[in-house]
Protein backbone atom coordinates (compact mmCIF):
# COMPACT_ATOMS: atom_id res chain seq x y z
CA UNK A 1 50.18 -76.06 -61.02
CA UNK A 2 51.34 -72.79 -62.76
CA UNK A 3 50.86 -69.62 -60.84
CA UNK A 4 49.73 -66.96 -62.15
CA UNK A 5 47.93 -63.26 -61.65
CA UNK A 6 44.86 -62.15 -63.11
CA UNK A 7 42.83 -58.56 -63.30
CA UNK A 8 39.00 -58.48 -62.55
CA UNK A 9 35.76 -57.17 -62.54
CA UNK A 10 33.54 -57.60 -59.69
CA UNK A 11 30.04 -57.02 -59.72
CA UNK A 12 28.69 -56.80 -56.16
CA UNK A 13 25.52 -56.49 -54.28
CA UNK A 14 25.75 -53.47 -51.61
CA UNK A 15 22.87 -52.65 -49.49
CA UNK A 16 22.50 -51.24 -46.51
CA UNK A 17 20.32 -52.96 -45.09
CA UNK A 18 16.96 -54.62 -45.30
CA UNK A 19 14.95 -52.04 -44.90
CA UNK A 20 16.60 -50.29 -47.82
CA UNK A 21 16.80 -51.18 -51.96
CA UNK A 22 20.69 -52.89 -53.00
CA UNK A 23 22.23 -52.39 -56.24
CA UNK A 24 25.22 -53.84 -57.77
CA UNK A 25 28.29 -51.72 -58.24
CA UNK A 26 31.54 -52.86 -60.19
CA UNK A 27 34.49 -52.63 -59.02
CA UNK A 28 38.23 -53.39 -60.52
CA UNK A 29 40.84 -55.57 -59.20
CA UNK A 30 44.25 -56.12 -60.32
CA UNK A 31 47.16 -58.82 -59.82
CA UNK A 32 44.94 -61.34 -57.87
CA UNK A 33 46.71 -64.41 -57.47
CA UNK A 34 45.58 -67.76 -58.56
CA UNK A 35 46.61 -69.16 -55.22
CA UNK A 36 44.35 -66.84 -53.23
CA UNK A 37 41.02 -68.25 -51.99
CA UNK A 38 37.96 -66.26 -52.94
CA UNK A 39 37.22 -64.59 -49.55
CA UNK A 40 41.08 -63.30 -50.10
CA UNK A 41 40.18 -61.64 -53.41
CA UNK A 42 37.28 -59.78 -51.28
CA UNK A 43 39.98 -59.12 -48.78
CA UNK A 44 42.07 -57.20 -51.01
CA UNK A 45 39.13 -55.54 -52.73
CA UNK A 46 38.19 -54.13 -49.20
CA UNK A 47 41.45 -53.04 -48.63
CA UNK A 48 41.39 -51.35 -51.69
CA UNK A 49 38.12 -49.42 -50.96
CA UNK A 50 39.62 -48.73 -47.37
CA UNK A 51 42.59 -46.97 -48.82
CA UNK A 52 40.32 -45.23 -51.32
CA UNK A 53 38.01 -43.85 -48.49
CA UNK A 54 35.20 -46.03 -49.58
CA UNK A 55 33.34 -48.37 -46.92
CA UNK A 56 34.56 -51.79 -47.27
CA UNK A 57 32.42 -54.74 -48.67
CA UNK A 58 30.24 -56.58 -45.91
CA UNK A 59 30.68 -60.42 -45.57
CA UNK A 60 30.65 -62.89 -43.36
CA UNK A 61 33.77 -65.23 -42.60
CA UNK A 62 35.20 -67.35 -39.45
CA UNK A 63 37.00 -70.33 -40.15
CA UNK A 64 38.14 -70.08 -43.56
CA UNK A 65 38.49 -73.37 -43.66
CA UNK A 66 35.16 -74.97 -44.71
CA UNK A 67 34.11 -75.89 -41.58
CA UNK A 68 31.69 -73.26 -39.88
CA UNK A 69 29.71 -72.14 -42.76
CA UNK A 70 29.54 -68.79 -42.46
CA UNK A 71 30.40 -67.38 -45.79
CA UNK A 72 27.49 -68.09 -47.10
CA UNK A 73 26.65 -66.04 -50.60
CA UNK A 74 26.21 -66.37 -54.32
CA UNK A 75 28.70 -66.45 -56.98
CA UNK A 76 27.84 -66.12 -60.75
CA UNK A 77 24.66 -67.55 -60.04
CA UNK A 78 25.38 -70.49 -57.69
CA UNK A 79 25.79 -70.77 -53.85
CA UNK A 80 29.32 -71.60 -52.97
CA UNK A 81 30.53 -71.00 -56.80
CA UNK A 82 31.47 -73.51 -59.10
CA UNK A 83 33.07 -75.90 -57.62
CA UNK A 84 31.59 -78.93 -55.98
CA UNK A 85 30.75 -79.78 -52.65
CA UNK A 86 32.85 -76.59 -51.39
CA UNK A 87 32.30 -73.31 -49.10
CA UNK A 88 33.20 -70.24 -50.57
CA UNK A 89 36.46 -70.07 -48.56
CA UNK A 90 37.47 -73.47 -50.02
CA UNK A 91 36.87 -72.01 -53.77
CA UNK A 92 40.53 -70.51 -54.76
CA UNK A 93 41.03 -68.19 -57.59
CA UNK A 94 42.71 -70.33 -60.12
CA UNK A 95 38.87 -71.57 -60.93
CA UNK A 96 39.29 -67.91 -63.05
CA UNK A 97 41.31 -66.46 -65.51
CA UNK A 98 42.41 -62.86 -66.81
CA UNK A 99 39.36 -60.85 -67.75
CA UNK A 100 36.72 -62.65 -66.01
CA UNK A 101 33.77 -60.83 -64.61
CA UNK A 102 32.61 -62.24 -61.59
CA UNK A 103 28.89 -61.75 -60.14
CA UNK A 104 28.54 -61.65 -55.88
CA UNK A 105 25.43 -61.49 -54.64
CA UNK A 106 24.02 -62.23 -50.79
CA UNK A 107 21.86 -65.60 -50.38
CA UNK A 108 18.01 -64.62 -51.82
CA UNK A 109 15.45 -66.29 -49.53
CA UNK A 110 12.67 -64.12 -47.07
CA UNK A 111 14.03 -65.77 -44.22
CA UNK A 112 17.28 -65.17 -44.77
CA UNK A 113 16.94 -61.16 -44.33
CA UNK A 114 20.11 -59.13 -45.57
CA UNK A 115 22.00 -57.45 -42.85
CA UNK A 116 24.49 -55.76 -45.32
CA UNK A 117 25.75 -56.03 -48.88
CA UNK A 118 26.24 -60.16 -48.77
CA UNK A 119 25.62 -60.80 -44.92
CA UNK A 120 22.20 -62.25 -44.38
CA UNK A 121 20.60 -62.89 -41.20
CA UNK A 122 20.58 -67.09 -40.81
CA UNK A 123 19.36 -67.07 -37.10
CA UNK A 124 15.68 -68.57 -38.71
CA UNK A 125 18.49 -71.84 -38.62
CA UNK A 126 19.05 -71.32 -34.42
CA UNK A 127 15.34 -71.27 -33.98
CA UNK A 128 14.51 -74.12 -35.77
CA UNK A 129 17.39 -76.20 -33.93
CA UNK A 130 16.04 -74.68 -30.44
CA UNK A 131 12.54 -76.19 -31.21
CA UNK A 132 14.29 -79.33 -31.23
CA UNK A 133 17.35 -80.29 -32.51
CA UNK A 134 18.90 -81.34 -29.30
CA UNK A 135 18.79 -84.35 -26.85
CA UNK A 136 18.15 -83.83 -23.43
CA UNK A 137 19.09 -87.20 -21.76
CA UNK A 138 22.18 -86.89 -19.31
CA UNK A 139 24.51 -89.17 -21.87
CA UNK A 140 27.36 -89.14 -18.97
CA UNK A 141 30.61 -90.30 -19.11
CA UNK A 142 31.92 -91.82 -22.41
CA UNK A 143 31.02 -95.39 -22.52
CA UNK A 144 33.19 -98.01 -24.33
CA UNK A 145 32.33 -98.47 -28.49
CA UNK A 146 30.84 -102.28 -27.90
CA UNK A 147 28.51 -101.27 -25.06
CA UNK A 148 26.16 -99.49 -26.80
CA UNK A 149 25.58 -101.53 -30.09
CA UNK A 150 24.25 -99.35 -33.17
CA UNK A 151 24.52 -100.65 -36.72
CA UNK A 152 27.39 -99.55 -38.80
CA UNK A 153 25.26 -98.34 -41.52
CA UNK A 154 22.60 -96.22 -39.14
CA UNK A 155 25.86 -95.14 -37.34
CA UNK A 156 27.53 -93.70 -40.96
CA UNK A 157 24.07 -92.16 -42.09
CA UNK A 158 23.90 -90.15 -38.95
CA UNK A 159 27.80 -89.16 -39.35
CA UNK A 160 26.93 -88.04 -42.67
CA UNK A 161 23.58 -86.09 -41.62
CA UNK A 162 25.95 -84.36 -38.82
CA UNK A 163 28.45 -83.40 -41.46
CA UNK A 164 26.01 -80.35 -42.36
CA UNK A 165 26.94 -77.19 -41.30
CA UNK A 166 24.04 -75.11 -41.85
CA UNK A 167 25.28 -72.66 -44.37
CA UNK A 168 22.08 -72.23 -46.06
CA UNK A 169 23.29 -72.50 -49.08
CA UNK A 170 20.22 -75.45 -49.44
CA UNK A 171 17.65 -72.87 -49.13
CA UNK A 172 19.77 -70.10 -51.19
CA UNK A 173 19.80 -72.78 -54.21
CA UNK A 174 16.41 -73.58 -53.83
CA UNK A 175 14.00 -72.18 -56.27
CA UNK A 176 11.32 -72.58 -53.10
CA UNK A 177 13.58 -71.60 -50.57
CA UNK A 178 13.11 -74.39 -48.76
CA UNK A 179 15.25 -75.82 -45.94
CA UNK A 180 13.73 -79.48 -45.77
CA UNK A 181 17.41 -80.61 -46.21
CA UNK A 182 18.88 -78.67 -43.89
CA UNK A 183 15.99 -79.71 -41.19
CA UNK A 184 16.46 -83.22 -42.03
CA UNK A 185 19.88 -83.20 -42.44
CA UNK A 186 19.21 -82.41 -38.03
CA UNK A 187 16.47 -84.58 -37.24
CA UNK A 188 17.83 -87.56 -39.60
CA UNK A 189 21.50 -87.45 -37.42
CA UNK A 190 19.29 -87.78 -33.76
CA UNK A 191 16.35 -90.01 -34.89
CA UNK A 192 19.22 -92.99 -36.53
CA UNK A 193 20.63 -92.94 -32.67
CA UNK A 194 19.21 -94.08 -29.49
CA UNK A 195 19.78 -90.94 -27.97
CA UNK A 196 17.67 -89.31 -30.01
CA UNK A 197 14.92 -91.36 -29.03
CA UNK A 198 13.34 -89.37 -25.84
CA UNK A 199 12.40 -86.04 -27.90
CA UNK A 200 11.59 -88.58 -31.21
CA UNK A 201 8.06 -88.04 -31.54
CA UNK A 202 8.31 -83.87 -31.04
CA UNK A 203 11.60 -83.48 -32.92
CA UNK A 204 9.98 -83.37 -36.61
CA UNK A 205 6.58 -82.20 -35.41
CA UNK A 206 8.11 -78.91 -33.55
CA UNK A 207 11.15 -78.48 -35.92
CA UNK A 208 9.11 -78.60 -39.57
CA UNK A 209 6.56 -76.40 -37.18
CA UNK A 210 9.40 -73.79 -36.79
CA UNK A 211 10.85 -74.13 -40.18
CA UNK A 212 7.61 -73.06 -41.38
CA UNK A 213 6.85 -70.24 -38.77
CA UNK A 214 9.89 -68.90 -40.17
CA UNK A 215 8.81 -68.30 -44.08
CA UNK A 216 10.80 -71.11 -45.71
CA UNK A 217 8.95 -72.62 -48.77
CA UNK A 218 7.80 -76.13 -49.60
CA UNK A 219 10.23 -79.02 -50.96
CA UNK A 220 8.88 -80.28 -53.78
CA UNK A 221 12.08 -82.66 -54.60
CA UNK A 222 13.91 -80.33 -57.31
CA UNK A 223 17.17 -81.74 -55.53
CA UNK A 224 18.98 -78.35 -56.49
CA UNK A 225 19.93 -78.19 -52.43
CA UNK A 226 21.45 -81.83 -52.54
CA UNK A 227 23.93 -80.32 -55.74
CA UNK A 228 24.87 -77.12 -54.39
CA UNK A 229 25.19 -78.50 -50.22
CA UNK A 230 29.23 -78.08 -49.59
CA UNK A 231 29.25 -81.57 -47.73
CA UNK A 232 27.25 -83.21 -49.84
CA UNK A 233 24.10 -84.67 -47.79
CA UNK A 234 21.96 -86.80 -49.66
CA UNK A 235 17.71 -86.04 -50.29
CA UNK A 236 17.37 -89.57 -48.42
CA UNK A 237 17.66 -87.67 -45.29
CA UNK A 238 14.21 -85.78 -46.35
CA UNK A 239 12.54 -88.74 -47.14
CA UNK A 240 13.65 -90.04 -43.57
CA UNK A 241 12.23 -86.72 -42.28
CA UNK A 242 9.14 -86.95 -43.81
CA UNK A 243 8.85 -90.62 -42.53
CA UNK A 244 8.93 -89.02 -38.57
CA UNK A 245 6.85 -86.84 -39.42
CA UNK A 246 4.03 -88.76 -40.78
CA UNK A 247 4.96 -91.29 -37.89
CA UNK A 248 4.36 -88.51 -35.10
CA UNK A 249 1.37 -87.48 -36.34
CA UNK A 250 -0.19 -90.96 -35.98
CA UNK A 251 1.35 -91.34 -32.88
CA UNK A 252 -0.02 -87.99 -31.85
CA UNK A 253 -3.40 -89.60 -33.05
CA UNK A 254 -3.33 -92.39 -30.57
């Protein structure tokens, strides 16, 4: 693939906090390499604003490597970017060309609360997975594969439930801000296991509890979090939610 450099225009969100209005400003930069990944473009933007005695651009970052989900914001309208089933640090600059302006903005959902310019608070996630998105049986020592029999296909749904990293980019997407997908994305990968099963009953009673004590919105099946999640889980994980709900409610009944 040809390399190449490109100049810029960035419009970004900067705001000091939450407590206080944001505003985009523009900035300009020049001879950004294709190769670079997006969160290096910002990188050399800050640096820019560093040497010009300006305060640096806020974001938040860890692995780089599409894996922790921590930078989390919205570019040109979509959470992620462009390109599918990828994290921000995944997206590289060739997606651009010469000229392009380019439109960063923080995630936009009342439980997400900015803490500066395109860092939002996501803790609303912790809480929800503290109300129950654990197991407490003592599992022990590793047992061998065949021991513990679990279907093949049960066993790759609740891999692919796990594979969520809690971004947030489901709720940033959502025109509800809801986070049914990331919620069942965490009771879908316990409830397919028998490990799960001890806490079944209260997982989806005291987690959608939480989700909602929190200010998310209601799912009402848009599927706009399934397209924009950067590992791709599937809406069939908020049916399955739905399903332990309704089922611990009866149960709660009895």
């Amino acid at each position: 693939m040809e390399h190449y450099t490109m100049n810029l225009t960035l419009k970004v969100w900067r705001q000091k906090n939450n407590n206080e209005k944001g505003s985009f400003e523009t900035y300009q930069v020049k001879g950004i390499s294709s190769e670079m990944s997006f969160l290096e473009m910002i990188d050399v933007l800050n640096e820019q604003l560093i040497v010009e005695g300006k305060e640096p651009i806020a974001f938040d970052h860890d692995c780089r490597e599409g894996i922790c989900g921590m930078c989390s914001m919205h570019i040109d309208g979509r959470a992620h970017g462009p390109w599918a089933q990828t994290t921000t640090c995944q997206l590289h600059m060739r997606q651009y060309k010469d000229g392009d302006t380019i439109v960063i903005e923080p995630w936009r959902a009342a439980a997400f609360p900015v803490i500066k310019d395109l860092a939002v608070d996501r803790s609303s996630f912790d809480r929800i997975i503290q109300a129950g998105g654990y197991v407490s049986i003592n599992t022990g020592n590793a047992q061998d594969a065949n021991s513990l029999p679990i279907e093949k296909q049960k066993a790759d749904d609740s891999f692919a439930a796990a594979a969520c990293i809690g971004c947030g980019a489901c709720v940033a997407a959502c025109p509800n801000a809801s986070a049914m997908l990331f919620v069942s994305a965490k009771v879908s990968h316990l409830a397919l296991l028998p490990q799960g099963a001890p806490e079944r009953k209260e997982r989806a009673l005291n987690m959608i509890a939480q989700m909602d004590k929190e200010g998310f919105g209601s799912c009402t099946n848009i599927g706009a979090c399934e397209a924009e999640c950067p590992k791709g889980i599937s809406l069939d994980n908020i049916a399955r939610l739905n399903r332990e709900y309704i089922g611990a409610m009866f149960a709660g009944d009895k």
